[in-house]
Protein backbone atom coordinates (compact mmCIF):
# COMPACT_ATOMS: atom_id res chain seq x y z
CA UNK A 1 7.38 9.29 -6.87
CA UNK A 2 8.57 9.77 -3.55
CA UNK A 3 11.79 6.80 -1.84
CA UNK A 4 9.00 4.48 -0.36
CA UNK A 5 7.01 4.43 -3.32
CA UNK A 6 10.30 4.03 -5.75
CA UNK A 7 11.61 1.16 -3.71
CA UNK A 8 8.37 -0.66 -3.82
CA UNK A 9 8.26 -0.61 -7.31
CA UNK A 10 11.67 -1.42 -7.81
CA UNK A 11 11.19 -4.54 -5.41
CA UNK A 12 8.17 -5.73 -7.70
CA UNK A 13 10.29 -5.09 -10.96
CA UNK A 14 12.93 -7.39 -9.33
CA UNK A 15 10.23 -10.11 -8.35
CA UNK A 16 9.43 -9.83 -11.96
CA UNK A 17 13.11 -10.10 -13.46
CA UNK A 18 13.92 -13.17 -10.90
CA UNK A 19 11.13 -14.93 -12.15
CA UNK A 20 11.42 -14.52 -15.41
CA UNK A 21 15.05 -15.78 -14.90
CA UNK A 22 14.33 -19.12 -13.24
CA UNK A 23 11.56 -19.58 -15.74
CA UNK A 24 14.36 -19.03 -18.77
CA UNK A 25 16.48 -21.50 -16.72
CA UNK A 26 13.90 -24.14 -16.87
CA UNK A 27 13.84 -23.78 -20.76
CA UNK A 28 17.48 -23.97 -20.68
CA UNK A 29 17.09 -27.28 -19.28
CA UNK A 30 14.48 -28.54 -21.38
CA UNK A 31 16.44 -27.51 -24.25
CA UNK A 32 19.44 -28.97 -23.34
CA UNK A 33 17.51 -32.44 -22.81
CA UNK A 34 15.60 -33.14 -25.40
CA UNK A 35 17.47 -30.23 -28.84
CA UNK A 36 20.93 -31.90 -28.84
CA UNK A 37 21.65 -29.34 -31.91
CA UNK A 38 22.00 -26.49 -29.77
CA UNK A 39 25.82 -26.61 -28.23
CA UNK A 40 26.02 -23.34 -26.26
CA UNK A 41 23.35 -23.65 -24.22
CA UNK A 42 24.79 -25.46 -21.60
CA UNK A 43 27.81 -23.07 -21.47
CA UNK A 44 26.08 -19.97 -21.57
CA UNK A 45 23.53 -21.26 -18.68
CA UNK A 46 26.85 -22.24 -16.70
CA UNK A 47 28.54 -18.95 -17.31
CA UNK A 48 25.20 -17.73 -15.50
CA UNK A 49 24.93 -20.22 -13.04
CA UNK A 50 25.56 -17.20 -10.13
CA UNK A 51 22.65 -15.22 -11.19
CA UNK A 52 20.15 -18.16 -11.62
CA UNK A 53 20.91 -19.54 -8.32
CA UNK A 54 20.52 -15.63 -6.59
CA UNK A 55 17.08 -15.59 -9.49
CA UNK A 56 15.80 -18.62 -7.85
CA UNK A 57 16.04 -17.81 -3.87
CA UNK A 58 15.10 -13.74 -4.55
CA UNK A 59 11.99 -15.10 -6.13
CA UNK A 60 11.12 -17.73 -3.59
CA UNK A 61 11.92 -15.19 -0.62
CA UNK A 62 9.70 -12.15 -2.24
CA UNK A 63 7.25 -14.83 -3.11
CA UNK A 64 7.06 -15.54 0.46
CA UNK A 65 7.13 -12.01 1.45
CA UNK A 66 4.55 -10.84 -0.22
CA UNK A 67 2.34 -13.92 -0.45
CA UNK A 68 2.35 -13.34 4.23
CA UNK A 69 3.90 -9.86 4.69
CA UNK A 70 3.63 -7.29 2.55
CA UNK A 71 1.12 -6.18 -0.25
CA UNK A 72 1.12 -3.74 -3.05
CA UNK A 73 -0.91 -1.30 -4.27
CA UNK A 74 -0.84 1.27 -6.56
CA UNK A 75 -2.51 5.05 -5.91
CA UNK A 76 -5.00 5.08 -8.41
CA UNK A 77 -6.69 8.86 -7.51
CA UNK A 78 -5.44 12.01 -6.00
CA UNK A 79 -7.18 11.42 -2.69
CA UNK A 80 -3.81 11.50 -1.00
CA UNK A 81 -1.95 14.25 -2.62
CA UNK A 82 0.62 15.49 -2.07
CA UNK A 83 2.11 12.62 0.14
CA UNK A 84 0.74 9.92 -2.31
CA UNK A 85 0.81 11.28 -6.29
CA UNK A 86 -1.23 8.85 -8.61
CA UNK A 87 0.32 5.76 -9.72
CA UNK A 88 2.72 5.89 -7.06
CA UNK A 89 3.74 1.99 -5.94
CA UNK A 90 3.21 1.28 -1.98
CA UNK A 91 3.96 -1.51 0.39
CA UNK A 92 1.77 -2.52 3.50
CA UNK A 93 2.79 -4.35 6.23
CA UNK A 94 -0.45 -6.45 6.85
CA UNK A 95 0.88 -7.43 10.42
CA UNK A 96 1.39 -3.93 11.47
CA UNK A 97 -1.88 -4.30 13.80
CA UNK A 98 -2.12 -7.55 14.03
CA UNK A 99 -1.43 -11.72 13.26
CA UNK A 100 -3.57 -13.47 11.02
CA UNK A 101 -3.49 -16.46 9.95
CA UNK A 102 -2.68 -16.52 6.00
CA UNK A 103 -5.43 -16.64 3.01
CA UNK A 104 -8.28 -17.04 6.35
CA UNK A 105 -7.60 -14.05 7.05
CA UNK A 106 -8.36 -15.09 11.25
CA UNK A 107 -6.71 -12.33 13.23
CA UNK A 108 -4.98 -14.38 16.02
CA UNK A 109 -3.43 -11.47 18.45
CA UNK A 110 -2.96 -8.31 18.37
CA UNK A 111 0.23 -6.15 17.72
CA UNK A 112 -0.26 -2.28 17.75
CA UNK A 113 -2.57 0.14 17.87
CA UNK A 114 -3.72 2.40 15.08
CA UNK A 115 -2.16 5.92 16.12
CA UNK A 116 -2.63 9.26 14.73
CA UNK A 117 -0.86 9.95 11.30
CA UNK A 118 -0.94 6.34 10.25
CA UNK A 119 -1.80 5.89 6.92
CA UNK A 120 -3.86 2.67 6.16
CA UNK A 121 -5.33 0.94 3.32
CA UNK A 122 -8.60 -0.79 4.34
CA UNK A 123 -11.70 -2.48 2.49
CA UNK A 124 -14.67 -0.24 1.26
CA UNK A 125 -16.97 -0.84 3.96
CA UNK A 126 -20.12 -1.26 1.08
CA UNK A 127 -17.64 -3.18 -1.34
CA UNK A 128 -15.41 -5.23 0.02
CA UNK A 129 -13.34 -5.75 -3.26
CA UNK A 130 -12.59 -1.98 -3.38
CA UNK A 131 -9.28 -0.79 -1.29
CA UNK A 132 -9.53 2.71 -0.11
CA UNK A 133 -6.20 4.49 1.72
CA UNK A 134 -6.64 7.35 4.56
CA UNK A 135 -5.31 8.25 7.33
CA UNK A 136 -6.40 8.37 10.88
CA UNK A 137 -7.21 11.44 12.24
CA UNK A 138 -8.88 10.17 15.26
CA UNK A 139 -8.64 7.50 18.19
CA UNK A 140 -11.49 5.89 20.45
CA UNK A 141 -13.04 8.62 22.70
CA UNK A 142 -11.69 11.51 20.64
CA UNK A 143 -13.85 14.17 19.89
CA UNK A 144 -13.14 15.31 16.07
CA UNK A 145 -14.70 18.27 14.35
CA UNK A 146 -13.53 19.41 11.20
CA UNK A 147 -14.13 22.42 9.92
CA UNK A 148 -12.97 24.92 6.68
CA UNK A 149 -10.56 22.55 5.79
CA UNK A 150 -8.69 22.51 9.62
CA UNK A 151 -9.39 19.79 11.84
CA UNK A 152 -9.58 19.99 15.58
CA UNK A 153 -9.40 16.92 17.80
CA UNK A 154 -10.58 17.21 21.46
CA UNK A 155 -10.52 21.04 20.84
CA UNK A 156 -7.35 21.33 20.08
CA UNK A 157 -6.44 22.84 16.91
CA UNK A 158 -3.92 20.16 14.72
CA UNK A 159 -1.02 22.12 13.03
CA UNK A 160 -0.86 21.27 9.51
CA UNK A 161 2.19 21.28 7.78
CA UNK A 162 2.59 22.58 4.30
CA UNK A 163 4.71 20.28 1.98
CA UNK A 164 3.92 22.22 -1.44
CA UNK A 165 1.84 23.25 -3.81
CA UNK A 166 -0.69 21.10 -6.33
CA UNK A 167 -3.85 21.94 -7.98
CA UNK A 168 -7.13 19.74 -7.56
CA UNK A 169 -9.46 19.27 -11.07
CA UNK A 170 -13.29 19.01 -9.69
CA UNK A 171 -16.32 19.20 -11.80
CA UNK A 172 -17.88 22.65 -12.66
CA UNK A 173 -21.27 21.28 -10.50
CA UNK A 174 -19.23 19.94 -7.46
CA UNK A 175 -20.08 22.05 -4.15
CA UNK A 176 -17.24 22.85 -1.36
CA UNK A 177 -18.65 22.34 2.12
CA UNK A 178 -17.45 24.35 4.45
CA UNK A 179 -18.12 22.23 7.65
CA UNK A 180 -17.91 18.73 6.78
CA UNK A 181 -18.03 17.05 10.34
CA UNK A 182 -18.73 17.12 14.16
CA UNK A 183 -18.05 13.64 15.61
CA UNK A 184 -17.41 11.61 18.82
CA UNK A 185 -15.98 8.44 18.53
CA UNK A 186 -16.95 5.71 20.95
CA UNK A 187 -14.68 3.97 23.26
CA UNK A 188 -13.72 0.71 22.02
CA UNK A 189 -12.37 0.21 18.51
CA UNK A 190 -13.46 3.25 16.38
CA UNK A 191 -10.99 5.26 14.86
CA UNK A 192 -11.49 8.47 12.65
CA UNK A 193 -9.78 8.57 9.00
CA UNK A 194 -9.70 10.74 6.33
CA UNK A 195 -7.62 11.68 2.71
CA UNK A 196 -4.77 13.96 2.81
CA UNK A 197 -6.89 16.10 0.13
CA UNK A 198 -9.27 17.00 2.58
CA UNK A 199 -11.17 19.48 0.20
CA UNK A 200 -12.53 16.99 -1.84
CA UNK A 201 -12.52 13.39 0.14
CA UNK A 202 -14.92 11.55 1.99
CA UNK A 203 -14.11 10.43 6.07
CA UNK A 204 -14.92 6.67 7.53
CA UNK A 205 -15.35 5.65 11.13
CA UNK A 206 -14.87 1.92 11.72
């Protein structure tokens, strides 16, 4: 896994650990109510006191976070290889573009601007409950053709940089198109996206 994808998981691990923490402290005190036969509870839960107290606002604040904030996902394909390998852990800011209003889901204003490079997780367009992750490739008005596996916005040729080596599995009937695309996007809000394994992945405009 790569840092971002390590931290992420590590941050979800922790949410986990906290939890479970507070939860064991909430036997503890059950316990210590009602099973008088047990003498070292109480002390050992007071020898602890430090790390239930840090348990119990870590779990509250990461509950917070990613309840309004930030969500996780985990790669499930090779789609985005090499930058994303699968079962890598990721966290998206869900405000990058814009406010919403929590569980509605209302955006409310807008922040940014989706800009080339970004890499965004969005809803299947003919299945809502299915995430998909790309990146965008173009921007309103662009003109994007891509073409044996190089991609040329407004007729300029995009440098691609290589960051190693990796082999793709594909079915022995599965056909590699040459020219996949010649699009122009409208003015407005339509953006051009597309996997980082660009041999075998399919491109959205929305």
């Amino acid at each position: 896994m790569n840092p971002l994808t390590d931290f992420s998981f590590i941050l979800a691990l922790m949410f986990a650990i906290t939890g479970a923490i507070w939860l064991l402290n909430i036997i503890w005190r059950l316990l210590e109510k009602y099973v008088t036969t047990v003498s070292q509870i109480g002390e050992t839960r007071r020898r602890l006191k430090g790390v239930v107290e840090f348990s119990k606002v870590f779990f509250l604040l990461m509950l917070i976070v990613y309840a309004f904030a930030l969500q996780s996902f985990r790669i499930p394909s090779g789609s985005m290889l090499p930058t994303l390998e699968i079962g890598d852990f990721i966290l998206v800011n869900q405000y990058q573009y814009a406010i919403r209003i929590p569980i509605l889901n209302k955006k409310v204003i807008d922040v940014n601007e989706p800009d080339y490079g970004d890499v965004m997780v969005f809803r299947f367009p003919k299945d809502e409950t299915e995430n998909y992750i790309k990146r965008v490739v173009g921007l309103p008005g662009d003109s994007v053709v891509y073409e044996n596996k190089k991609i040329s916005i407004n007729g300029q040729l995009v440098a691609q940089n290589v960051v190693g080596d990796y082999v793709i599995e594909s079915g022995p009937n599965r056909k590699t198109q040459t020219k996949l695309l010649s699009v122009s996007l409208e003015s407005g809000e339509s953006y051009q996206i597309l996997h980082d394994e660009r041999q075998n992945s399919r491109t959205f405009i929305f």
